[in-house]
N, C-alpha and C. Protein backbone atom coordinates (compact mmCIF):
# COMPACT_ATOMS: atom_id res chain seq x y z
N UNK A 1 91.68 -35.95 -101.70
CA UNK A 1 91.53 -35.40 -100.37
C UNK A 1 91.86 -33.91 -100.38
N UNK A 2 90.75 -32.96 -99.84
CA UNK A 2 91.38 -31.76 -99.31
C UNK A 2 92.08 -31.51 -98.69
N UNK A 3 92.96 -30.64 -99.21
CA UNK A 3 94.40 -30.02 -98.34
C UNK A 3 94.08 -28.60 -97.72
N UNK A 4 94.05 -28.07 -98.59
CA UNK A 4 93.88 -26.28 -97.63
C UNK A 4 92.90 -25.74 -99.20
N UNK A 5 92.58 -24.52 -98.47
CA UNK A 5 91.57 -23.35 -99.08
C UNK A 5 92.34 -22.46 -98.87
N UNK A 6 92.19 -21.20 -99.64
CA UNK A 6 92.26 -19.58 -99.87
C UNK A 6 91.32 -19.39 -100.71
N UNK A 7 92.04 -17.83 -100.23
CA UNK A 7 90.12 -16.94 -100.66
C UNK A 7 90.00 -17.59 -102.40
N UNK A 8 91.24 -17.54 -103.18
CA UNK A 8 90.22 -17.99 -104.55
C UNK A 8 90.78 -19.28 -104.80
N UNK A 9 91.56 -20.33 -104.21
CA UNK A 9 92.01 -21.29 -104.69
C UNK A 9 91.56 -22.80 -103.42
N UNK A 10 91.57 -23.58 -104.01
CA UNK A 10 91.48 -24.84 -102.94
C UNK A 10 92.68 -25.71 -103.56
N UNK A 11 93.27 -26.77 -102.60
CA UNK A 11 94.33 -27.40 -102.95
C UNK A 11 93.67 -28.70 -102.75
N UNK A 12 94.06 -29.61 -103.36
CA UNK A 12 93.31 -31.24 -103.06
C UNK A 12 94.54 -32.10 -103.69
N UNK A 13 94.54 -33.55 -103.35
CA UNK A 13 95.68 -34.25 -103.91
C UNK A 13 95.26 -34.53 -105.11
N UNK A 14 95.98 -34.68 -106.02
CA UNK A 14 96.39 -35.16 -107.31
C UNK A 14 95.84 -36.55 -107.36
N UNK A 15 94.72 -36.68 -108.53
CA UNK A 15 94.47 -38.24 -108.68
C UNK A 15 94.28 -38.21 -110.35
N UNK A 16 93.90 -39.85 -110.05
CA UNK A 16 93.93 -40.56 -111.74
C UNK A 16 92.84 -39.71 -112.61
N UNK A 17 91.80 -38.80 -111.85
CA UNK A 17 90.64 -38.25 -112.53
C UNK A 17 91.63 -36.87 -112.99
N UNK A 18 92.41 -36.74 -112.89
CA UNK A 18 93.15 -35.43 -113.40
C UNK A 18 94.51 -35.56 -114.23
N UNK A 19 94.59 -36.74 -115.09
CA UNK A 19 95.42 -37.06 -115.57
C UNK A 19 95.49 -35.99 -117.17
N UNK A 20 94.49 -35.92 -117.75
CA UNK A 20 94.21 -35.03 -119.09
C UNK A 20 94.92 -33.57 -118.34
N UNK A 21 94.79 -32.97 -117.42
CA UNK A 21 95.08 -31.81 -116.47
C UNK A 21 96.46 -32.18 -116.67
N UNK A 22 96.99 -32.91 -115.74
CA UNK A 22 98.53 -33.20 -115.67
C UNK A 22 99.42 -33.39 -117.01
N UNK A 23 98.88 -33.64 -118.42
CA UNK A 23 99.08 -34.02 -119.90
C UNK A 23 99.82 -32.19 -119.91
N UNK A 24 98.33 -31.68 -119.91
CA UNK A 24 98.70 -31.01 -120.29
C UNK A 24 99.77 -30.13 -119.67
N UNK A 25 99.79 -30.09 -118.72
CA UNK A 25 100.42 -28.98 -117.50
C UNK A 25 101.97 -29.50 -117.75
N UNK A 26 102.60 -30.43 -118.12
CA UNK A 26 104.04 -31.33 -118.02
C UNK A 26 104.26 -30.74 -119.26
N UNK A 27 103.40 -30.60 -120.23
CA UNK A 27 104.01 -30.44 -122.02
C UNK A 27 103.61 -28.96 -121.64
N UNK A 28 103.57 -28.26 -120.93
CA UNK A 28 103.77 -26.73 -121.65
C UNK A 28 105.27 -26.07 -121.28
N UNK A 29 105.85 -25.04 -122.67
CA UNK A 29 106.96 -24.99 -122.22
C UNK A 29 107.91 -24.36 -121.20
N UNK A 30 107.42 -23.86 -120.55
CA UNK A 30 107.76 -23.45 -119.28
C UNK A 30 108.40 -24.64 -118.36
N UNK A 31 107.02 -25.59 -118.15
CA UNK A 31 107.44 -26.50 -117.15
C UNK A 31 108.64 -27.47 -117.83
N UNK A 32 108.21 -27.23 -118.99
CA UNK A 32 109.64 -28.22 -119.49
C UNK A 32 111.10 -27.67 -119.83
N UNK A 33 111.16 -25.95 -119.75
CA UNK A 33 112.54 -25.06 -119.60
C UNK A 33 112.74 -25.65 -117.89
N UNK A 34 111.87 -25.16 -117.15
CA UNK A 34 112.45 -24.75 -116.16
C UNK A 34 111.95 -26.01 -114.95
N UNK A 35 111.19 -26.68 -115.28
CA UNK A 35 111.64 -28.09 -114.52
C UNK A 35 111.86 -29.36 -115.02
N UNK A 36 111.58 -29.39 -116.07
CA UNK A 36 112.51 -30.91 -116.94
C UNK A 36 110.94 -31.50 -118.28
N UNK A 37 111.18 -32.00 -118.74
CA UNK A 37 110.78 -33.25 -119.85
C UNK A 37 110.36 -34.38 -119.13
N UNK A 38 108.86 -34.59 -118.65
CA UNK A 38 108.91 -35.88 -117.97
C UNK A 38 108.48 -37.22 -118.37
N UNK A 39 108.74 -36.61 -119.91
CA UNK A 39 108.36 -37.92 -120.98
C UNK A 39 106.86 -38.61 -121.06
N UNK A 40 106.18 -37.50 -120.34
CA UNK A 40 104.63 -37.67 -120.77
C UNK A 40 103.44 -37.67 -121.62
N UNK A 41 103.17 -38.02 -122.58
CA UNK A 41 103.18 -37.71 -123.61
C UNK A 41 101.46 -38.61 -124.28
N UNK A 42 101.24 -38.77 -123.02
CA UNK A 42 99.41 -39.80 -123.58
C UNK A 42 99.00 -39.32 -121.66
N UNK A 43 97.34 -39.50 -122.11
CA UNK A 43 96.79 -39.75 -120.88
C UNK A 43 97.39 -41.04 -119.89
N UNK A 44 97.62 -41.89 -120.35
CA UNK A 44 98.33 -43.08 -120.34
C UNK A 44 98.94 -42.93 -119.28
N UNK A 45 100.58 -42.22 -120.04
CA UNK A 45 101.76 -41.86 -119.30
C UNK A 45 101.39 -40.98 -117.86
N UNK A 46 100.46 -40.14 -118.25
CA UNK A 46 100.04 -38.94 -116.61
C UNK A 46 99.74 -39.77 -116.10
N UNK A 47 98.81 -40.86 -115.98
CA UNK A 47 97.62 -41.63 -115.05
C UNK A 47 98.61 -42.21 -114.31
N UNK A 48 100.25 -43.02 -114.97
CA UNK A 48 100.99 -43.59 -114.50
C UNK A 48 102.32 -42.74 -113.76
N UNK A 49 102.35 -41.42 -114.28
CA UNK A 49 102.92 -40.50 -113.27
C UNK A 49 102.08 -40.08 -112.48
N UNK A 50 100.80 -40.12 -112.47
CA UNK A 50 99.97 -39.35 -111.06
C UNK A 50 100.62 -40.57 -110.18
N UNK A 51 100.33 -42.00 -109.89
CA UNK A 51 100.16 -42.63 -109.43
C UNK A 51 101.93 -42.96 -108.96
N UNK A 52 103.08 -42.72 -109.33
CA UNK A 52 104.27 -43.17 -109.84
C UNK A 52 104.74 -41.71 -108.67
N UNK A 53 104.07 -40.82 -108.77
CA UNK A 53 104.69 -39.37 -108.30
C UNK A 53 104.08 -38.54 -107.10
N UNK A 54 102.89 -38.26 -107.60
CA UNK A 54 102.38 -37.90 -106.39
C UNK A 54 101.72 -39.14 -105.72
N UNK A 55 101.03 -40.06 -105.89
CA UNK A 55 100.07 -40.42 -104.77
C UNK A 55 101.20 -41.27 -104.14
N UNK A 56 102.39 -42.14 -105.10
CA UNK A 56 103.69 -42.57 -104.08
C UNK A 56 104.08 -41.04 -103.01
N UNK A 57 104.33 -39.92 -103.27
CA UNK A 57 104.36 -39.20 -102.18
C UNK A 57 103.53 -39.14 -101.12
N UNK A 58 102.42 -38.52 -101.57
CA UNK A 58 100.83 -38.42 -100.65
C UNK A 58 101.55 -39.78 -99.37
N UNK A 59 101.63 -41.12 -99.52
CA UNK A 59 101.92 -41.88 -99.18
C UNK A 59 103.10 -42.57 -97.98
N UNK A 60 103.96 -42.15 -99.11
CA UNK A 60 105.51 -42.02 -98.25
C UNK A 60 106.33 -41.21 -97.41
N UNK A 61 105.17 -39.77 -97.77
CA UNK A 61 106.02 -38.36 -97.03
C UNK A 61 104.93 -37.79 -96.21
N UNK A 62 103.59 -38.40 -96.86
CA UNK A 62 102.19 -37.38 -95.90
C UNK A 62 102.09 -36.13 -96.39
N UNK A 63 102.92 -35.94 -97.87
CA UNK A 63 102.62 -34.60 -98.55
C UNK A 63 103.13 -34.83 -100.16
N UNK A 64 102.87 -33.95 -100.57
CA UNK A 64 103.44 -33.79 -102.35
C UNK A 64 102.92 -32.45 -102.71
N UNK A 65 103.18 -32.77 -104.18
CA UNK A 65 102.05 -31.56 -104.72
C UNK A 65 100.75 -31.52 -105.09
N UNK A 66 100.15 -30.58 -104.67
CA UNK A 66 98.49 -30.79 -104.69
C UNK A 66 98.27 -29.91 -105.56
N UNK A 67 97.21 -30.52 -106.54
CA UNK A 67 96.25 -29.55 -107.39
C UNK A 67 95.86 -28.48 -106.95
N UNK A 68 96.33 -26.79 -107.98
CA UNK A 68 95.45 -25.93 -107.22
C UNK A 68 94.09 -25.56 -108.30
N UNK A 69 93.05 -25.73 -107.56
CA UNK A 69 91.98 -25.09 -108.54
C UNK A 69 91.06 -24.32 -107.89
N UNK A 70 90.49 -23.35 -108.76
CA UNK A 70 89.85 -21.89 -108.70
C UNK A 70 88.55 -22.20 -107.71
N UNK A 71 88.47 -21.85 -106.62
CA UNK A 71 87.23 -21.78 -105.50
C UNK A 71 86.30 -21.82 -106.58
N UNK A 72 85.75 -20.78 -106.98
CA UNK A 72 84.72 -20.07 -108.08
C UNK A 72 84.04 -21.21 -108.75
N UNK A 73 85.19 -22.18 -109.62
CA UNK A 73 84.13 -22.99 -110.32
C UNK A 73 85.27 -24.23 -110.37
N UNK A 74 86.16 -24.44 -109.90
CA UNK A 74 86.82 -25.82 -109.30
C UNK A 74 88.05 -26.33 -110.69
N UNK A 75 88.05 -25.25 -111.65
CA UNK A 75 88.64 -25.37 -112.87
C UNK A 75 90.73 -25.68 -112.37
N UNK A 76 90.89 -26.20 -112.74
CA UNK A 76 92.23 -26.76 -112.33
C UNK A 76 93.11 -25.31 -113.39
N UNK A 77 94.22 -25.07 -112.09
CA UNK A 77 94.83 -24.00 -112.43
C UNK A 77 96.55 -23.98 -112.50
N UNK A 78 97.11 -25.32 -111.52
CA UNK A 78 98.06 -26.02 -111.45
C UNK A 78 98.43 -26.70 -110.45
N UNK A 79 99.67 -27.19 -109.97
CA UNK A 79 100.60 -27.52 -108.79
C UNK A 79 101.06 -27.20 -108.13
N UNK A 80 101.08 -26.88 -106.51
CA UNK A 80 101.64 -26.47 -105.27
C UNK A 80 101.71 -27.79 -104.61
N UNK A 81 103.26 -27.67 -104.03
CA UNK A 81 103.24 -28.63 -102.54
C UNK A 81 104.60 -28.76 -102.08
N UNK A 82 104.85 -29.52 -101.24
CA UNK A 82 106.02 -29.92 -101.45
C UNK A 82 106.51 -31.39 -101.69
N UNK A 83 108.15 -31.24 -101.92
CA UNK A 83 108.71 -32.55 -102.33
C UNK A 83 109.64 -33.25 -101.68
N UNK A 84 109.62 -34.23 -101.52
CA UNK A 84 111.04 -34.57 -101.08
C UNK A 84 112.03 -35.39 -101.66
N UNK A 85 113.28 -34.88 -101.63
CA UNK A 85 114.28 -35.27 -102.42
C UNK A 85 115.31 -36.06 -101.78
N UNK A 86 115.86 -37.25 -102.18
CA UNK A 86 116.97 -37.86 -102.22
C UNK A 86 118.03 -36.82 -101.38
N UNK A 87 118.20 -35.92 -102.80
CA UNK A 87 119.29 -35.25 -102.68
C UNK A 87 119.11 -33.97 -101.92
N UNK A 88 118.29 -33.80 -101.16
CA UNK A 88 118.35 -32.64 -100.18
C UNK A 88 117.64 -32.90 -98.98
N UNK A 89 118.29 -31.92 -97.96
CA UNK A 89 117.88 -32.42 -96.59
C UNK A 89 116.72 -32.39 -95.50
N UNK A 90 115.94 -30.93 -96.49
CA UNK A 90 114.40 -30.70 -96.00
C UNK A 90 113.76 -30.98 -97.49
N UNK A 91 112.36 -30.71 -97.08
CA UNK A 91 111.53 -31.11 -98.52
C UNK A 91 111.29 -29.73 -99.20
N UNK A 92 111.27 -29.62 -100.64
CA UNK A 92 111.28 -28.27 -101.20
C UNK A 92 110.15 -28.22 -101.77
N UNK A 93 109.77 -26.60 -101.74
CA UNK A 93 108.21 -26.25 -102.37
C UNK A 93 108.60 -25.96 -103.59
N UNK A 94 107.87 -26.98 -104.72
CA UNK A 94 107.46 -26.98 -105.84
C UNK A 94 105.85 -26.07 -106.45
N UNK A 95 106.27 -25.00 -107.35
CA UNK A 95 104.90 -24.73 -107.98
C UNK A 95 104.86 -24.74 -109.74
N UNK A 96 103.94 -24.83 -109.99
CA UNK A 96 103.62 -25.05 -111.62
C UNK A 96 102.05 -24.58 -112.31
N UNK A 97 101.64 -23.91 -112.80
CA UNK A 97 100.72 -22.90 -113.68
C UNK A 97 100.54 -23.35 -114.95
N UNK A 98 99.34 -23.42 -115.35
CA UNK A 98 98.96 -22.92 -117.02
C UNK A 98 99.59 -21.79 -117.27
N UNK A 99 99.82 -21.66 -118.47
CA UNK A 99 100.48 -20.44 -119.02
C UNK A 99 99.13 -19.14 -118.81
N UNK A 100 98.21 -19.60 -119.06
CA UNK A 100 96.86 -18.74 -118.86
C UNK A 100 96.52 -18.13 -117.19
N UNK A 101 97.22 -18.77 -116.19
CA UNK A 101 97.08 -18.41 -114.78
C UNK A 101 98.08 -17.77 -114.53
N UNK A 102 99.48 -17.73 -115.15
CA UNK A 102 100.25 -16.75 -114.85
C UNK A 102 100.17 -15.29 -114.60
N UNK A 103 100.88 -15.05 -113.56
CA UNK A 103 100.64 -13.70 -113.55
C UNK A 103 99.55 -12.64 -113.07
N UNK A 104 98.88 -13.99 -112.11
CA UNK A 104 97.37 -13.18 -111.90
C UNK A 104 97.58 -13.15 -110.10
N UNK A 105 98.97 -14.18 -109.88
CA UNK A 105 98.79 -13.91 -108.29
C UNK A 105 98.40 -15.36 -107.90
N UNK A 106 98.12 -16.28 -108.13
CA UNK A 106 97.45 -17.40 -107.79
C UNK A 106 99.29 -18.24 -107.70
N UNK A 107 99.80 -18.31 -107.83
CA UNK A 107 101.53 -18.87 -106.99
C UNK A 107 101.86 -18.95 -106.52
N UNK A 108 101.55 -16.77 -106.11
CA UNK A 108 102.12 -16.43 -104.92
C UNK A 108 100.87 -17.58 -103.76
N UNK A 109 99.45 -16.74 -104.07
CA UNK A 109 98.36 -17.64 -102.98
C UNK A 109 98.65 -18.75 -102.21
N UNK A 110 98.67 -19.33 -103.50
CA UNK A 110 99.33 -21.01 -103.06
C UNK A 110 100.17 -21.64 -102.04
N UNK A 111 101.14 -20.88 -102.61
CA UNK A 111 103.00 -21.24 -102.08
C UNK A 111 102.53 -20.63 -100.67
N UNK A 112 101.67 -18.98 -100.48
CA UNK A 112 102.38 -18.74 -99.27
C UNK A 112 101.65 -19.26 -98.37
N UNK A 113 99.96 -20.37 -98.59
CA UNK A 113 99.66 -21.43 -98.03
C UNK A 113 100.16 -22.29 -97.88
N UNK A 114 100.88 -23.10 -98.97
CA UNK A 114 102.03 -24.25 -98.75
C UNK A 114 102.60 -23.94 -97.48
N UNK A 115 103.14 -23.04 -97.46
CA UNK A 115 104.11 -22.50 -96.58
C UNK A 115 103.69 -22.56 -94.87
N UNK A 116 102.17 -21.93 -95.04
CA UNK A 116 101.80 -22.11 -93.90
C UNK A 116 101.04 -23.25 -92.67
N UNK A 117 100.84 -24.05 -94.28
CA UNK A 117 100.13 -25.24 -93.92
C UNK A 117 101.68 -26.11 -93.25
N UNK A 118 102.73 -26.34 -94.31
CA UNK A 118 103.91 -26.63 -93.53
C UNK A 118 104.01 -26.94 -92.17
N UNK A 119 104.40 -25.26 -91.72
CA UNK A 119 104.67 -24.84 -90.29
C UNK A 119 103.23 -25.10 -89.53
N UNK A 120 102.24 -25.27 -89.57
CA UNK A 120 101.12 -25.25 -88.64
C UNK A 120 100.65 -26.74 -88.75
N UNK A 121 100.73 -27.25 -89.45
CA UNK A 121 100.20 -28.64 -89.76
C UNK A 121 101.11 -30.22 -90.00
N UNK A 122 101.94 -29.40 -90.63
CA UNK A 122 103.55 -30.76 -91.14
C UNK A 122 104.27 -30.45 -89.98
N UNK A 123 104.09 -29.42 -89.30
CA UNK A 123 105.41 -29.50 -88.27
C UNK A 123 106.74 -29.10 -88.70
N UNK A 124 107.29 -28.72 -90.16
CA UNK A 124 108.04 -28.53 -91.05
C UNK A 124 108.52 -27.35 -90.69
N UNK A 125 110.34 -26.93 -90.10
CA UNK A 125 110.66 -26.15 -89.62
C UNK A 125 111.70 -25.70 -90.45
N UNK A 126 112.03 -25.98 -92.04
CA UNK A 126 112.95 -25.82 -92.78
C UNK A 126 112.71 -26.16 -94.38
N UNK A 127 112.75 -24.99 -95.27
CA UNK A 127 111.85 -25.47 -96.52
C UNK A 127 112.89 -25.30 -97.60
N UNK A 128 113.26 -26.11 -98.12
CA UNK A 128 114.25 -25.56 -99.78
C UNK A 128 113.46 -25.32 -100.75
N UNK A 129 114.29 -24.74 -101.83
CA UNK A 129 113.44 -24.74 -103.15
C UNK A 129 114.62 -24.70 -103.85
N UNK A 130 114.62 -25.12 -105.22
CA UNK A 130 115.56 -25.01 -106.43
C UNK A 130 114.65 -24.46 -107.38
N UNK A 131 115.77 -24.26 -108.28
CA UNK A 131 115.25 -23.37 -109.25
C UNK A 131 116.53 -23.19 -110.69
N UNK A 132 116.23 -23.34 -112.02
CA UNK A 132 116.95 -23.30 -112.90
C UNK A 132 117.78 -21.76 -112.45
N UNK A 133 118.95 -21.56 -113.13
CA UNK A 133 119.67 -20.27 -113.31
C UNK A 133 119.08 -19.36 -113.67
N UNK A 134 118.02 -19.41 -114.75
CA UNK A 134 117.57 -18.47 -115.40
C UNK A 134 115.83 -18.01 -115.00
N UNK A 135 115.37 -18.72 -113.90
CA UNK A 135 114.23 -18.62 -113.59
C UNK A 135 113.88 -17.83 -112.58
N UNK A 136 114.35 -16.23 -112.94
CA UNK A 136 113.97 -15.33 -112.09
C UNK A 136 112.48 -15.25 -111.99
N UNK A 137 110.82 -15.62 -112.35
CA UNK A 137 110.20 -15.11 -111.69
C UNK A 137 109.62 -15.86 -110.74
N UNK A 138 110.35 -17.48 -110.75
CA UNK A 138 110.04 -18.20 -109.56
C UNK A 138 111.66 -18.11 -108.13
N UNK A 139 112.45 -17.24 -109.09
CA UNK A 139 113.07 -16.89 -107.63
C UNK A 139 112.65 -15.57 -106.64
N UNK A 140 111.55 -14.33 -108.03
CA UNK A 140 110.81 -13.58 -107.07
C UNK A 140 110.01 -14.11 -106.16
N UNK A 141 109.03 -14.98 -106.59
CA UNK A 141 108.05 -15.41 -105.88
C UNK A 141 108.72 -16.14 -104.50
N UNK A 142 109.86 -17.17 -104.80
CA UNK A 142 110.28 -17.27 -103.44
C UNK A 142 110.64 -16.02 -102.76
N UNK A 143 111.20 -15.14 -102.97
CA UNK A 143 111.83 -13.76 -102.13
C UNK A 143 110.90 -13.05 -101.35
N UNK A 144 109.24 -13.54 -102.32
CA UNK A 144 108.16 -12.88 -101.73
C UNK A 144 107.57 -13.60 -100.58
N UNK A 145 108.09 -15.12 -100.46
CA UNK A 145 107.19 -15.71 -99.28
C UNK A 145 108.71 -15.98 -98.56
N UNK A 146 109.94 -15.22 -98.13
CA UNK A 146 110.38 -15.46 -97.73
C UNK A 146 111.84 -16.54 -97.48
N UNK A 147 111.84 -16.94 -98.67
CA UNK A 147 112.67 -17.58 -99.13
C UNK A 147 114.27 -16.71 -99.25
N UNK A 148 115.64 -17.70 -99.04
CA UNK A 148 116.39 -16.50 -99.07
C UNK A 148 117.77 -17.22 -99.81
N UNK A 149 118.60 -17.11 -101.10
CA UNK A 149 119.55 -17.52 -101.74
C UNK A 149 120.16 -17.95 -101.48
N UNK A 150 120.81 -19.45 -101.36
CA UNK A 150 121.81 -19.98 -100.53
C UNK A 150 122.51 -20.20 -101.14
N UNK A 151 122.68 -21.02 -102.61
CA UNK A 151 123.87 -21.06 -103.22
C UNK A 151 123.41 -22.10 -104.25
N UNK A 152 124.65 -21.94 -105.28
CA UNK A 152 124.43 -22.69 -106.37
C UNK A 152 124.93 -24.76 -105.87
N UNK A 153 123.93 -25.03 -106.47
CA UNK A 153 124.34 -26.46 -106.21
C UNK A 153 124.09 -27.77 -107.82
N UNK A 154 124.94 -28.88 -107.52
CA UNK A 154 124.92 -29.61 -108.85
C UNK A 154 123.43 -30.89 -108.32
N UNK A 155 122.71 -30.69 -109.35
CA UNK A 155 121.92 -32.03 -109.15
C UNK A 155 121.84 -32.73 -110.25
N UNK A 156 122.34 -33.98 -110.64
CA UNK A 156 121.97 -34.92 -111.99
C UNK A 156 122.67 -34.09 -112.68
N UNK A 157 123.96 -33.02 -112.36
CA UNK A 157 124.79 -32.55 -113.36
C UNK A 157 124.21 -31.76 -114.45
N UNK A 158 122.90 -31.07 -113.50
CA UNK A 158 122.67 -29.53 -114.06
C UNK A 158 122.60 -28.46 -112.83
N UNK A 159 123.66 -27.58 -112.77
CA UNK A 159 123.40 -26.79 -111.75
C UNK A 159 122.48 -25.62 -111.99
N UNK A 160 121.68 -25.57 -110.19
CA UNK A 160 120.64 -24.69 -110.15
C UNK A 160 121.55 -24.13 -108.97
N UNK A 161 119.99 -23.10 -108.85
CA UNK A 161 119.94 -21.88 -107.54
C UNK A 161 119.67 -23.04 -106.34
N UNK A 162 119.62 -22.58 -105.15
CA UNK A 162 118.93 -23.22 -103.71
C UNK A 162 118.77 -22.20 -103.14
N UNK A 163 117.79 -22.16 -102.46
CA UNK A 163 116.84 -21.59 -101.97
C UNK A 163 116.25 -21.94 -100.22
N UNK A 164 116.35 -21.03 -99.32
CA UNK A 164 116.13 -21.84 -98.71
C UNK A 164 115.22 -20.94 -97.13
N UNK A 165 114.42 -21.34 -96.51
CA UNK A 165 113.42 -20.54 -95.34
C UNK A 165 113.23 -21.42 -94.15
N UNK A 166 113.50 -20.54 -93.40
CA UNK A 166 112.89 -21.37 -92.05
C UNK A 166 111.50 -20.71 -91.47
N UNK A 167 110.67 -21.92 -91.34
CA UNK A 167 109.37 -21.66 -90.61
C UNK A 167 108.84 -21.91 -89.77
């Protein structure tokens, strides 16, 4: 299902036809410094985390993270959306990139749609984000859509940043 458009990206939910996408996107090392190991490791394993992760969200919350891919020719570029956590009290915007899309601006795009789709559409008047210690250029990118440092917190007994915006 379509979620939102910008000028070069479209967002759609995450399904079983994008599991080779999701393989790869979990094993590069970025996502595995700076958001965890999700023990994925076959088409197999994605098909059963698409289904296990996002579409249980899509489901349970009426949101997750959605595929972002390139208007132009529909080529999958990564993950925007948000999440919701156990352990925190609004739902936090999650993003994630090929190493090859970095850096071109397509994060920022995303997120500061996430963001707006949120407030205009979810009704969502309060957004967190976490973030490893050392992951300054996803704590720029929050600073850039507004996001503002709240404090260090313990989750599963690794402490991160929190992050946090009202919209």
């Amino acid at each position: 299902m379509d979620i939102l458009s910008t000028e070069r990206l479209h967002l759609r939910e995450v399904t079983a036809a994008d599991a080779e996408f999701i393989l790869e996107l979990l094993n590069t090392p970025k996502f595995k410094a700076f958001i965890g190991d999700r023990g994925v490791r076959t088409i197999a394993d994605a098909a059963k985390y698409i289904e296990g992760r996002f579409t249980k969200s899509y489901i349970e919350n009426g949101f997750g993270l959605w595929l972002m891919e390139r208007a132009a020719d529909g080529g999958p570029v990564g993950i925007c959306g948000f999440v919701s956590r156990n352990e925190l009290p609004d739902p936090d915007i999650g993003f994630a990139l090929l190493p090859q899309f970095e850096r071109q601006g397509y994060a920022f795009e995303a997120a500061d749609a996430v963001m707006r789709y949120g407030r205009e559409t979810l009704k969502i008047s309060r957004v967190l984000a976490i973030t490893t210690l050392d992951n300054e250029s996803s704590a720029r990118l929050l600073g850039k859509i507004g996001f503002e440092f709240e404090r260090e917190i313990d989750m599963g007994g690794e402490t991160l940043k929190l992050f946090a915006a009202d919209i």
